[in-house]
Protein backbone atom coordinates (compact mmCIF):
# COMPACT_ATOMS: atom_id res chain seq x y z
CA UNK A 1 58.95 25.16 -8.77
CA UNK A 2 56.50 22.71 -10.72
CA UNK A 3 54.15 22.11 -7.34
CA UNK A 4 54.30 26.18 -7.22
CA UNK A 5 53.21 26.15 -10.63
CA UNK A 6 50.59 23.38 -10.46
CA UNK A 7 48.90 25.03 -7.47
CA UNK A 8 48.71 28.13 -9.60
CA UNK A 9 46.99 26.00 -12.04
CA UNK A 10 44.58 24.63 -10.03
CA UNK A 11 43.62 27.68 -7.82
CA UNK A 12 43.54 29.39 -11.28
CA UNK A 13 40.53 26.56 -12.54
CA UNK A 14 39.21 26.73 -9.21
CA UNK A 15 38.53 29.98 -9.42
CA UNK A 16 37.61 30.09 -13.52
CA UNK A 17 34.64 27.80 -12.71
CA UNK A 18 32.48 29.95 -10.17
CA UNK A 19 29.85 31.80 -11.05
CA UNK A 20 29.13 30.17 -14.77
CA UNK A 21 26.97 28.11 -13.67
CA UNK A 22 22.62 29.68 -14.40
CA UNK A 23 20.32 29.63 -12.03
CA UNK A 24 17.40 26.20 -12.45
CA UNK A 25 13.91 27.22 -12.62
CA UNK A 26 13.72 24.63 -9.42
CA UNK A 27 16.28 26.85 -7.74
CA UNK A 28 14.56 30.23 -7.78
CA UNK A 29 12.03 30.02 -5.32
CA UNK A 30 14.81 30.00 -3.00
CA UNK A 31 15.97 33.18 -3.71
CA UNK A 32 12.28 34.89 -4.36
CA UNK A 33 11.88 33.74 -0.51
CA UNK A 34 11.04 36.54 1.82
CA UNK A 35 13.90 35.65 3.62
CA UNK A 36 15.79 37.31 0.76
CA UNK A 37 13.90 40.93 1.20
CA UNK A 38 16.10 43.52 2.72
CA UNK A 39 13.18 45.74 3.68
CA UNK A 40 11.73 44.52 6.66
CA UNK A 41 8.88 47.15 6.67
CA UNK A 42 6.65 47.27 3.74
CA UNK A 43 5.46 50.59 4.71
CA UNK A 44 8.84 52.28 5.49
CA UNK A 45 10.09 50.85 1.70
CA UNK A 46 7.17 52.40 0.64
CA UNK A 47 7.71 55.47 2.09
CA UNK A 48 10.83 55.69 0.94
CA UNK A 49 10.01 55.00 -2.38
CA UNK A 50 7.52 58.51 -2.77
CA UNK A 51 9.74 60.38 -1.10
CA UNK A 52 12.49 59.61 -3.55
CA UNK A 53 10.01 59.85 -6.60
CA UNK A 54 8.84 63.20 -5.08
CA UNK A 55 12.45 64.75 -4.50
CA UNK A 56 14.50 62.90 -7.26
CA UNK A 57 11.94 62.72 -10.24
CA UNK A 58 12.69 58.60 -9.90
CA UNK A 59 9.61 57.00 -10.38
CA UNK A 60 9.18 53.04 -11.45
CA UNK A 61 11.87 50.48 -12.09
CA UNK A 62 9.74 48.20 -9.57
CA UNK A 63 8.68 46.07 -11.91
CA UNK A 64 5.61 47.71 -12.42
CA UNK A 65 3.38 46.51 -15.97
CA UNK A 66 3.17 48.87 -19.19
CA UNK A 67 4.85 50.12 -21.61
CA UNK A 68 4.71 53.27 -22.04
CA UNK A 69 2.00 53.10 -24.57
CA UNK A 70 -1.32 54.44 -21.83
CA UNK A 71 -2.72 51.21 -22.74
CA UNK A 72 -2.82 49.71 -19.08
């Protein structure tokens, strides 16, 4: 019953310890890699993109600059 409960334990801390751990400055290039894209085809993505904007309303969220302001 202990080594039952001790397992618990540790799978329990195993488990409580992923994920808290930030992302290093060093460590993000990795992950801005193109590797990381999902959209193989710029154009397609782009595509895609008006013809959402044009049948949704959904424009921006892209990261696009400005702030609303008509200053850029």
């Amino acid at each position: 019953m202990r080594a039952i409960l001790v397992a618990i334990g540790l799978a329990a801390s195993a488990l409580a310890g992923c994920g808290k751990q930030a992302v290093r400055a060093a460590e993000k290039e990795f992950l801005a890699d193109q590797v990381m894209v999902f959209d193989d085809d710029p154009h397609e993505s782009s595509s895609d993109d008006h013809i959402r904007t044009n049948r949704e309303g959904a424009a921006g969220g892209h990261g696009a600059g400005g702030g609303g302001c008509g200053c850029n």
